[in-house]
Protein backbone atom coordinates (compact mmCIF):
# COMPACT_ATOMS: atom_id res chain seq x y z
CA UNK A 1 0.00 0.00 0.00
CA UNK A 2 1.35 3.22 -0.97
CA UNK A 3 2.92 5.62 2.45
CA UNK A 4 2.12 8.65 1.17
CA UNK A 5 -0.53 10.67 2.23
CA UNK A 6 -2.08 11.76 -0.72
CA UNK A 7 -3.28 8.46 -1.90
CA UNK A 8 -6.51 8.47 -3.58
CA UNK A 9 -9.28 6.10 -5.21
CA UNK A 10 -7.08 5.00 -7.65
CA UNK A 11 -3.60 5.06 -5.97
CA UNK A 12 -4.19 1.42 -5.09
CA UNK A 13 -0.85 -1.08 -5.68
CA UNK A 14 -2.91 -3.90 -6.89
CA UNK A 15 -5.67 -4.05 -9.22
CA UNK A 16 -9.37 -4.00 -7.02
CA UNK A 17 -11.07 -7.38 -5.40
CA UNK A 18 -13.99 -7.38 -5.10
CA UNK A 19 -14.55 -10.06 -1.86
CA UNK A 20 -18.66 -9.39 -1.66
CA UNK A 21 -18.81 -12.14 -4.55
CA UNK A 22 -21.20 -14.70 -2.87
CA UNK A 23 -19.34 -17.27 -4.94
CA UNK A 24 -16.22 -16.77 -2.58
CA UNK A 25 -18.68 -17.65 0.65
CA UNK A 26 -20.76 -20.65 -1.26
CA UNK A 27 -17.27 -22.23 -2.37
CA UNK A 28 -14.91 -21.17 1.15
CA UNK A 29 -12.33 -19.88 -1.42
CA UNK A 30 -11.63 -15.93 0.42
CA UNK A 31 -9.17 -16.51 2.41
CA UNK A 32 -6.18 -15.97 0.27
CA UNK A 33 -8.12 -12.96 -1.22
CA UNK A 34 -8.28 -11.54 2.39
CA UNK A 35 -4.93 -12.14 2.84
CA UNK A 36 -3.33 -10.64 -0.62
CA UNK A 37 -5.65 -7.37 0.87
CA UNK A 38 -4.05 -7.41 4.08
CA UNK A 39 -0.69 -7.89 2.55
CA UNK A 40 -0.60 -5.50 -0.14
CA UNK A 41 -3.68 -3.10 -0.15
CA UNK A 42 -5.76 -3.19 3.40
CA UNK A 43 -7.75 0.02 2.45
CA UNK A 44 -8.44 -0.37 -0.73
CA UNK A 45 -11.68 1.63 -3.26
CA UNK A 46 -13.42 -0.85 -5.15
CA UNK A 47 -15.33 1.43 -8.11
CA UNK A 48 -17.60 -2.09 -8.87
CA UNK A 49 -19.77 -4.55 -7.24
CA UNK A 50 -23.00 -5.89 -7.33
CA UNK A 51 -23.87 -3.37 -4.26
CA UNK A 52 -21.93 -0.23 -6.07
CA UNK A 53 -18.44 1.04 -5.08
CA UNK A 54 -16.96 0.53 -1.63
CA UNK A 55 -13.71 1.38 0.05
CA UNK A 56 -12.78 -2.42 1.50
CA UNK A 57 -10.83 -2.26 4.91
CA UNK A 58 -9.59 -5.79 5.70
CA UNK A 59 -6.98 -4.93 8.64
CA UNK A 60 -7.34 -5.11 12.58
CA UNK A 61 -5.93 -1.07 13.12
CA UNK A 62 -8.09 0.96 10.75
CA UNK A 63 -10.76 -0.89 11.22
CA UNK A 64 -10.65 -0.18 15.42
CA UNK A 65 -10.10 3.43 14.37
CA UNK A 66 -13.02 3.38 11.75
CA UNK A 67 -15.73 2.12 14.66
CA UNK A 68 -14.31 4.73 17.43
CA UNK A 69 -15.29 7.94 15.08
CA UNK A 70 -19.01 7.47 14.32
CA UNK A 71 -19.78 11.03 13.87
CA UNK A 72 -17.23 10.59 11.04
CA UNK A 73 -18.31 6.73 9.63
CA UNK A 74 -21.66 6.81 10.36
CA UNK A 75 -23.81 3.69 11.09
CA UNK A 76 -27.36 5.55 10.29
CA UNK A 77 -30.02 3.59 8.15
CA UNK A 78 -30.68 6.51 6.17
CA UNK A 79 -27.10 6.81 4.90
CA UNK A 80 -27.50 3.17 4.21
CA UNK A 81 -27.15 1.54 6.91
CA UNK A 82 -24.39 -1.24 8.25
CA UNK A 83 -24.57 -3.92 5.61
CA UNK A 84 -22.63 -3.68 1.85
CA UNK A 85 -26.31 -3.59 0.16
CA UNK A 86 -27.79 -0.52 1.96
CA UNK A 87 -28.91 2.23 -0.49
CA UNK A 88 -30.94 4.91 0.08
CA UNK A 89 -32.39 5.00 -2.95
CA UNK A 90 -33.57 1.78 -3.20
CA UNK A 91 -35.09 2.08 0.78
CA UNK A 92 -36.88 5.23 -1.00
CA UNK A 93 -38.19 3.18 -3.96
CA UNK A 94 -39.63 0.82 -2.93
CA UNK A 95 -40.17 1.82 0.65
CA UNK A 96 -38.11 -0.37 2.91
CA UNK A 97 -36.48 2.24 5.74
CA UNK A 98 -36.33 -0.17 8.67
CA UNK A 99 -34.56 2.03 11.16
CA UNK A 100 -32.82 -0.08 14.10
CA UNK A 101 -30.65 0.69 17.28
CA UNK A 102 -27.47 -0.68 15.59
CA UNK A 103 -28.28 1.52 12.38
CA UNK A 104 -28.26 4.57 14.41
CA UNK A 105 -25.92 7.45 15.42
CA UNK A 106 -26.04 8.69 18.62
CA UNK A 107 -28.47 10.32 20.21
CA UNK A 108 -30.92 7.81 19.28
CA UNK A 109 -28.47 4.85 19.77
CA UNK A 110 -27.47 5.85 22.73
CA UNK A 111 -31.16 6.26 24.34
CA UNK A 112 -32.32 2.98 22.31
CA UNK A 113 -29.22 0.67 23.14
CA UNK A 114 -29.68 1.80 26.59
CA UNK A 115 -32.98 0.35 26.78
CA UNK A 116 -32.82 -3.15 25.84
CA UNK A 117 -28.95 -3.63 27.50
CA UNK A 118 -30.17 -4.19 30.65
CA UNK A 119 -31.73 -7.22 29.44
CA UNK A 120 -28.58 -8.88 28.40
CA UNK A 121 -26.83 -7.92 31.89
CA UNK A 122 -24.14 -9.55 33.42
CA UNK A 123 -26.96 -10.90 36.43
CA UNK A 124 -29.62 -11.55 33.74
CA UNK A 125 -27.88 -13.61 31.70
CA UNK A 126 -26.73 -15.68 35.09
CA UNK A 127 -30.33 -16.28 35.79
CA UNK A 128 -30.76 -18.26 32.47
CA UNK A 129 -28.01 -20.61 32.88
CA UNK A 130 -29.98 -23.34 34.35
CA UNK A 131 -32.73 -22.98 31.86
CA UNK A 132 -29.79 -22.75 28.65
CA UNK A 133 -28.47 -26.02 30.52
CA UNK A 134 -31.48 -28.17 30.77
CA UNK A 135 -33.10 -26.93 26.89
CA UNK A 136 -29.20 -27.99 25.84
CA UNK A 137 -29.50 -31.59 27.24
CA UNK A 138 -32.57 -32.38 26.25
CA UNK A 139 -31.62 -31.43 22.43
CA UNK A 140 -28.51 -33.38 23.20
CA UNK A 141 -29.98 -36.36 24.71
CA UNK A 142 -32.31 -36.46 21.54
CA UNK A 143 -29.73 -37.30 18.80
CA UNK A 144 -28.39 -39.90 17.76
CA UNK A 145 -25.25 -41.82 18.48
CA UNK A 146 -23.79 -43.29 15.10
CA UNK A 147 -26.21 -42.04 12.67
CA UNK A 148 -25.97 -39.62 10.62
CA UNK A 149 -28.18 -35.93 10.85
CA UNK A 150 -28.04 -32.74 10.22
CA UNK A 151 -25.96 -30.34 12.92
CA UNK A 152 -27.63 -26.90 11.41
CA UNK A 153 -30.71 -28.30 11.69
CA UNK A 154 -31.51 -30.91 15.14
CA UNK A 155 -28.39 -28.23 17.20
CA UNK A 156 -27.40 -25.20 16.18
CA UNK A 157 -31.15 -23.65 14.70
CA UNK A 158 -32.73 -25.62 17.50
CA UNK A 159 -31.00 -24.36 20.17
CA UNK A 160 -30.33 -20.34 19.16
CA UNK A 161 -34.38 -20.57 18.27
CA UNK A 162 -35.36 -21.49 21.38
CA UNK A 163 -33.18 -18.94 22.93
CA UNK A 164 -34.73 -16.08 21.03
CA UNK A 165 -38.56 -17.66 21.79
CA UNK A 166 -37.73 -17.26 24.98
CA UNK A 167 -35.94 -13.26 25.08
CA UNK A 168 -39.30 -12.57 23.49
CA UNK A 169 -42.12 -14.53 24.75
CA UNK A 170 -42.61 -15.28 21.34
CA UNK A 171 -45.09 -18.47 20.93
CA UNK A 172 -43.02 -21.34 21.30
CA UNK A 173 -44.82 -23.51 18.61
CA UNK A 174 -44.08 -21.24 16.44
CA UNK A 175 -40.79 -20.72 16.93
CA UNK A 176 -39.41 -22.13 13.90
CA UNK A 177 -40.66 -18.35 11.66
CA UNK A 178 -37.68 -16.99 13.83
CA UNK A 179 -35.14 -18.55 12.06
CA UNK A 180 -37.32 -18.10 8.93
CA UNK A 181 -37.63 -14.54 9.39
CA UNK A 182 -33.73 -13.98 10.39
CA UNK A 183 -32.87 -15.90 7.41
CA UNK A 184 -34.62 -13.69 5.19
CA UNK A 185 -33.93 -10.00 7.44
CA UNK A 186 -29.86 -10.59 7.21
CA UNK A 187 -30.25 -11.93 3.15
CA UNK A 188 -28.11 -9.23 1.48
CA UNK A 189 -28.64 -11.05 -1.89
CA UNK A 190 -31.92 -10.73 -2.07
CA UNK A 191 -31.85 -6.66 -2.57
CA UNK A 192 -29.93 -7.66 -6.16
CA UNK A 193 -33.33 -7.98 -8.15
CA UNK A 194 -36.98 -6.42 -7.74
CA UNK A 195 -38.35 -9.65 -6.85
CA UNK A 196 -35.70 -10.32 -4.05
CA UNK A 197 -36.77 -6.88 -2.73
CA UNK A 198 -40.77 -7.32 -2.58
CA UNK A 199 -40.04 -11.26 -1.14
CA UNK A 200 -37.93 -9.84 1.35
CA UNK A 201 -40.23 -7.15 2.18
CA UNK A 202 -43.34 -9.34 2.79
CA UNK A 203 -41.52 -11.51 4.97
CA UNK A 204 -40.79 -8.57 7.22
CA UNK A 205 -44.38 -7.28 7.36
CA UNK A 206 -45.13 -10.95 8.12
CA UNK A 207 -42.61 -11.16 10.87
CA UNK A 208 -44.39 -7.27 11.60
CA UNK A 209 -47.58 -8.77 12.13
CA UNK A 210 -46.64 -11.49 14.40
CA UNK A 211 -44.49 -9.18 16.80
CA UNK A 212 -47.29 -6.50 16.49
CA UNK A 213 -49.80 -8.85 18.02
CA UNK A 214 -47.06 -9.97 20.70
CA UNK A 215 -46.90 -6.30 21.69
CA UNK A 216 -50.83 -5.19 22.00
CA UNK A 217 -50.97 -8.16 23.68
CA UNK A 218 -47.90 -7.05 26.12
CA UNK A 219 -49.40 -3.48 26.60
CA UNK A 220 -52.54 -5.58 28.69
CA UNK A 221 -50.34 -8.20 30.49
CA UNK A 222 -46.79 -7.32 30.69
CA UNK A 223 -44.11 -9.84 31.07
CA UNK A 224 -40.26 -9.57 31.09
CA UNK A 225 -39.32 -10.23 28.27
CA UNK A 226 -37.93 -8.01 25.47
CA UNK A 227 -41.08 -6.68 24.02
CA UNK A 228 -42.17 -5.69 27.26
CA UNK A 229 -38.99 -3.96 28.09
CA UNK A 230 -39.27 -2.04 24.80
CA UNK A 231 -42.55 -1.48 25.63
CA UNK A 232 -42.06 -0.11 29.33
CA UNK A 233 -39.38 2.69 28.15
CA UNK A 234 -39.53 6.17 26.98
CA UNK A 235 -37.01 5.48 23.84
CA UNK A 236 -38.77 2.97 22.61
CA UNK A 237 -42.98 3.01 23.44
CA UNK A 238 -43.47 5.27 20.62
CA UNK A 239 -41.65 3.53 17.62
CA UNK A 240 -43.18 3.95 14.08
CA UNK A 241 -44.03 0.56 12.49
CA UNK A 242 -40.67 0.66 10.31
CA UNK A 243 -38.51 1.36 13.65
CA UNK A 244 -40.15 -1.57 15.66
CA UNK A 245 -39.63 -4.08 12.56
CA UNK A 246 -35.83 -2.71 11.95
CA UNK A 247 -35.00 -3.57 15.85
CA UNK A 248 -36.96 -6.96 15.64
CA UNK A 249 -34.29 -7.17 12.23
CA UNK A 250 -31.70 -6.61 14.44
CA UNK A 251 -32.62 -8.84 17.53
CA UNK A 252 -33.31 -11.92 15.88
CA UNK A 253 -30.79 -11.84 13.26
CA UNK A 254 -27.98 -10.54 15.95
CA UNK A 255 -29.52 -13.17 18.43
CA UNK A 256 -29.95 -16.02 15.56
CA UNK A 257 -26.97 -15.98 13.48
CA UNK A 258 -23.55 -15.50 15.84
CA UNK A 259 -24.41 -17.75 18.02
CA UNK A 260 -26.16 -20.28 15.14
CA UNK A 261 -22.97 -20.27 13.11
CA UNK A 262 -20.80 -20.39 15.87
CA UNK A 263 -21.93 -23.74 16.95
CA UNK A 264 -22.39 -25.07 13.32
CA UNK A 265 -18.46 -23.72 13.18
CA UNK A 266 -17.67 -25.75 16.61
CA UNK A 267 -19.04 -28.93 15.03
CA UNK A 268 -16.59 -28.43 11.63
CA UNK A 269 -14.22 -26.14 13.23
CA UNK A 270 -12.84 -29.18 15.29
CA UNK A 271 -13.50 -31.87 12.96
CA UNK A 272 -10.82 -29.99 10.58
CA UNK A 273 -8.50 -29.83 13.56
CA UNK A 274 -8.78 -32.96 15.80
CA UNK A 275 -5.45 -31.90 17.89
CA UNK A 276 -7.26 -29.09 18.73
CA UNK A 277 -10.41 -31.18 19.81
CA UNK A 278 -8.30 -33.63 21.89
CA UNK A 279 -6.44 -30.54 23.81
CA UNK A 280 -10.77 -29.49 24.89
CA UNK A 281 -12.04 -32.94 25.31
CA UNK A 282 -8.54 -33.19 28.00
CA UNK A 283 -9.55 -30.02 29.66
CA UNK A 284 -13.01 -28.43 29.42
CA UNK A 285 -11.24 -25.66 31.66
CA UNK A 286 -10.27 -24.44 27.66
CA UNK A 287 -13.72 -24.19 26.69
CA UNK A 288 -14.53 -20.60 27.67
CA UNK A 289 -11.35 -19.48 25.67
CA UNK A 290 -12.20 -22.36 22.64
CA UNK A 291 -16.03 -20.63 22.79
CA UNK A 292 -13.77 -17.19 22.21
CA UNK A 293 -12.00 -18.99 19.31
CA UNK A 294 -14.71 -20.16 17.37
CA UNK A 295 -16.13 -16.93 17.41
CA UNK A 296 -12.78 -15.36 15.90
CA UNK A 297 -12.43 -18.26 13.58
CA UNK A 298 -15.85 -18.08 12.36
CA UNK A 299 -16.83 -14.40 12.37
CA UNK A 300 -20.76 -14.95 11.65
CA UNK A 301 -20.70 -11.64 10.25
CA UNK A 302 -18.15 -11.21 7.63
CA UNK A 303 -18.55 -7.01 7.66
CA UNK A 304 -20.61 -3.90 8.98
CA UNK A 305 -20.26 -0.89 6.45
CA UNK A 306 -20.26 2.69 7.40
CA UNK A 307 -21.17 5.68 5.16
CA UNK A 308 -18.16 8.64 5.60
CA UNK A 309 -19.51 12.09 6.37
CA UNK A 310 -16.88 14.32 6.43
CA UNK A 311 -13.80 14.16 3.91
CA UNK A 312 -11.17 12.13 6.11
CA UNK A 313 -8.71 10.31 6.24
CA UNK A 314 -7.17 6.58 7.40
CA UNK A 315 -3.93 5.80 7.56
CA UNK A 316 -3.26 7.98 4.65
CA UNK A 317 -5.74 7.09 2.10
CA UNK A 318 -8.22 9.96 1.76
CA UNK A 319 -12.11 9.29 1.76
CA UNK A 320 -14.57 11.33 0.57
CA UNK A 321 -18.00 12.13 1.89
CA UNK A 322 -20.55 10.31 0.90
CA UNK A 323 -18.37 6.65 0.18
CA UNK A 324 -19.25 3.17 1.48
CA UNK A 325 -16.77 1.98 3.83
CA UNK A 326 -16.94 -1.95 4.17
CA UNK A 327 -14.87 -3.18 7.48
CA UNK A 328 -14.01 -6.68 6.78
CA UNK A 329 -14.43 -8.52 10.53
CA UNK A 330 -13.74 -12.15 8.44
CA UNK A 331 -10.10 -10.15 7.16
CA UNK A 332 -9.33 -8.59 10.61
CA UNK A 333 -10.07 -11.42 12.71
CA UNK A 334 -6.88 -13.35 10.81
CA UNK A 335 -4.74 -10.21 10.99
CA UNK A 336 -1.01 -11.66 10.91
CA UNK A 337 0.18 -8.65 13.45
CA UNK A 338 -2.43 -9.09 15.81
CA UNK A 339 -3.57 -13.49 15.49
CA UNK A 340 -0.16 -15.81 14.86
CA UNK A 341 -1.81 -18.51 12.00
CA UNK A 342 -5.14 -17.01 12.24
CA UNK A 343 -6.53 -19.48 9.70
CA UNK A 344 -5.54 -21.94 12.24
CA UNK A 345 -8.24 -22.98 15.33
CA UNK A 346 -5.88 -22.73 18.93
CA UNK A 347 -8.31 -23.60 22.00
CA UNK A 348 -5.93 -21.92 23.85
CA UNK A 349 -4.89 -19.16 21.70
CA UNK A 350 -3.72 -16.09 24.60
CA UNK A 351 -5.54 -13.24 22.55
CA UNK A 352 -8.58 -14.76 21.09
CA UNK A 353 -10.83 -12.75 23.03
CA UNK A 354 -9.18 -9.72 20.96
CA UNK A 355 -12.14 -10.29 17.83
CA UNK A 356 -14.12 -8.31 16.27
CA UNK A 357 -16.83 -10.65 15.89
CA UNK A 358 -19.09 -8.54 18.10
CA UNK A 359 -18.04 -4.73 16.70
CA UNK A 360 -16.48 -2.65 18.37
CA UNK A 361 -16.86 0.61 20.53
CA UNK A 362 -20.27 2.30 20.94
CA UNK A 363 -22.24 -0.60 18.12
CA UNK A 364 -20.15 -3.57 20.22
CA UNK A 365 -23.18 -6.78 20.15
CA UNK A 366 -25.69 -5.81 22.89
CA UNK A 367 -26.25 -9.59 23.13
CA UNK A 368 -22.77 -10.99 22.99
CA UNK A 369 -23.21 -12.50 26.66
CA UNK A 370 -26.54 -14.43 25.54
CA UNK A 371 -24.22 -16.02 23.08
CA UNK A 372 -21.49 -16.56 24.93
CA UNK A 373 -23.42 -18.32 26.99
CA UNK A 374 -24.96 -20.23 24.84
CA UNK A 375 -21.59 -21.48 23.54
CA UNK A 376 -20.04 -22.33 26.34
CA UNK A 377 -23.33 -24.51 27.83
CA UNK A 378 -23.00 -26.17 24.34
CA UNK A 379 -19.61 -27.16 24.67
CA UNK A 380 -19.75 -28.03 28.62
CA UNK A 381 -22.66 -30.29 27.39
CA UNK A 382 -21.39 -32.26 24.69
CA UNK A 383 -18.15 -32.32 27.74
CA UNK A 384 -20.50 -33.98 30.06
CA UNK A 385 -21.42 -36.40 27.92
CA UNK A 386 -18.34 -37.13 26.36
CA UNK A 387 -19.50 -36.80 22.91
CA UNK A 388 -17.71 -35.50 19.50
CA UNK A 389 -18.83 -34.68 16.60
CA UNK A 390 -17.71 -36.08 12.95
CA UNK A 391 -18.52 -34.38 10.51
CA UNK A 392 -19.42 -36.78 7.15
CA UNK A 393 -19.10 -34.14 4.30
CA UNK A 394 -18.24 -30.42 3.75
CA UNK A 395 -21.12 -28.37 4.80
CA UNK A 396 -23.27 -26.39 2.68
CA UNK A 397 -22.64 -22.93 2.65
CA UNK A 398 -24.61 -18.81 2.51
CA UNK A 399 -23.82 -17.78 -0.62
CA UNK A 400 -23.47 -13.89 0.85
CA UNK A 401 -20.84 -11.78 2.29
CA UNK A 402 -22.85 -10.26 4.87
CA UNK A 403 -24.17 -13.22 7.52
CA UNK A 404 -20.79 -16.07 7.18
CA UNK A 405 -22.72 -19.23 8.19
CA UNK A 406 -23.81 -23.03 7.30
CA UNK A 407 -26.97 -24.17 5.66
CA UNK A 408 -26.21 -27.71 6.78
CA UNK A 409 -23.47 -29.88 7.90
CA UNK A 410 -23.93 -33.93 7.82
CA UNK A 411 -22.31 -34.95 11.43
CA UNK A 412 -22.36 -38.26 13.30
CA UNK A 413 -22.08 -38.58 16.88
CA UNK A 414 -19.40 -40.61 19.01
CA UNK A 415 -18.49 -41.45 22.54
CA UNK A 416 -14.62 -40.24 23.74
């Protein structure tokens, strides 16, 4: 990358990649891309992509200084928001704004965020250990030993489903539009044609519906749950309709897919290194490090985008107001000066609690303990039991560069 500090657009030493090619997700084929960018252009402009021109930051330093200056890299939904495929015109055409806490700027992030964080407290997430426990077991103690099944499927969307049914008092036969809805809310493919747009957008009014019920229902007999929180605070009791679906958007697709992936990436993850697995199944003391690892060596998300507001500048490449700035968590989270053989899983790698899985500064994931503990009663779990997973063939992938996950992964189960 060039030193100087006059380096513009087109000042890049390499020719642009383009890494928001779903191909490169469906086919697990970006990580040399990632690391040619963090070698030899780690803030680099990108004039075309299927979601328009981008400046593509794939290193651990400007990307820390990027989320510590929002009133300069703004987060707000109406700039476009913090996924590749926001676009304000397109919001405006065909009438999609779905404001959300996360797609704020402060002061309404501030005031929002500060209403549902309680929720996800140190204390409150204590008191539903014993219930994340016994839900675990029993979806444990219902597979089978030997046979083949689906992981995605009978663990990971089972058990991050119930979760969320749960945060919201959300009908628990019903449970499964959760993941439906999630699936379709964090789809940044689907924006790409008209009729990914209107599909997309009727499966949010669905999900709309449902909640809207759930919350005149909540106004008569209050519970404590997160609707009634929202419900029950000055930031949030007055929402328009588009506001209240953008922070369900956010919930269940922040709730659903980190920690969804992140056990679907536990089950490969350690299947692809089995020195690795024998170092946990020896000492379960590792597992609240490993839990830290598989978050790193997953990243769910692969990016949040900002929109620049003021002519700036990052370590000496100048960016104008107005551009797309793409922060690649999947890049960062394998930086070579910060991770030693970051491809690599280590259970007991010293610094894996340094990734940017969950953001960071004032957007950090409001719900990164409800995962984390998640995780970790997963792991403990499959510990007690002494069971390990074998994974039969490579999993199927998302085809997106927004939400990094699994669609399914054929697993049998063994006794250690």
């Amino acid at each position: 990358m060039a030193s100087t500090a006059t380096q513009t657009r087109t000042a890049s030493p390499i020719e642009p990649i383009d890494v928001s090619r779903p191909e490169l997700y469906a086919e697990d084929r970006w990580q040399d891309l990632f690391a040619r960018l963090r070698k030899e252009a780690p803030i680099q402009y990108v004039p075309e992509s299927d979601f328009g021109a981008y400046w593509s930051v794939t290193t651990y330093k400007p990307i820390i200084h990027i989320e510590a200056l929002p009133k300069i890299f703004s987060s707000s939904w109406d700039k476009g928001g913090i996924a590749i495929s926001g676009d304000p015109a397109l919001m405006d055409e065909y009438n999609m704004r779905e404001p959300m806490f996360i797609a704020m700027d402060p002061p309404q992030h501030t005031a929002q965020r500060r209403t549902v964080a309680p929720s996800f407290g140190p204390s409150e997430v204590a008191a539903m250990k014993a219930e994340c426990v016994a839900r675990t077991g029993e979806v444990l103690d219902s597979l089978p030993i030997g046979e083949p099944f689906d992981w995605v499927q009978r663990v990971s969307i089972e058990l991050t489903t119930g979760m969320l049914a749960k945060l919201f008092g959300f009908p628990w036969e019903q449970r499964h539009h959760l993941t439906e809805w999630s699936d379709y809310g964090g789809d940044v493919e689907l924006i790409k044609t008209p009729e990914g747009v209107q599909l997309r957008l009727a499966k949010m009014q669905e999900m709309g519906m449902a909640f809207a019920a759930l919350w005149q229902e909540r106004m008569t007999n209050p519970g404590k749950d997160l609707i009634s929180v929202m419900l029950q605070s000055d930031a949030m009791r007055e929402m328009e309709p588009e506001e209240f679906i953008g922070n369900l958007i956010l919930l269940i697709v922040g709730g659903n897919d980190t920690t969804r992936n992140s056990m679907s990436a536990y089950a490969y993850g350690l299947s692809k290194y089995p020195e690795e697995r024998a170092k946990l199944e020896a000492d379960p003391s590792l597992i609240p490090n490993a839990v830290q690892e598989l978050i790193r060596w997953q990243t769910p998300l692969s990016h949040m985008r900002r929109t620049v507001t003021e002519d700036t500048e990052v370590e000496g490449v100048h960016m104008k107001a107005g551009d797309k700035v793409v922060m690649w968590y999947l890049s960062a989270n394998r930086d070579e000066s910060v991770f030693t053989d970051g491809e690599a899983i280590r259970v007991d790698r010293e610094n894996a609690r340094r990734h940017l899985s969950f953001g960071y500064g004032i957007h950090r994931c409001v719900g990164a303990r409800v995962a984390e503990l998640q995780l970790v009663t997963l792991l403990e779990e499959m510990a007690k039991r002494r069971l390990r997973v074998n994974v039969l063939a490579e999993p199927v992938r998302v085809p997106a560069c927004f939400v990094h996950g699994y669609k399914s992964l054929q697993v049998e189960l063994s006794k250690y």
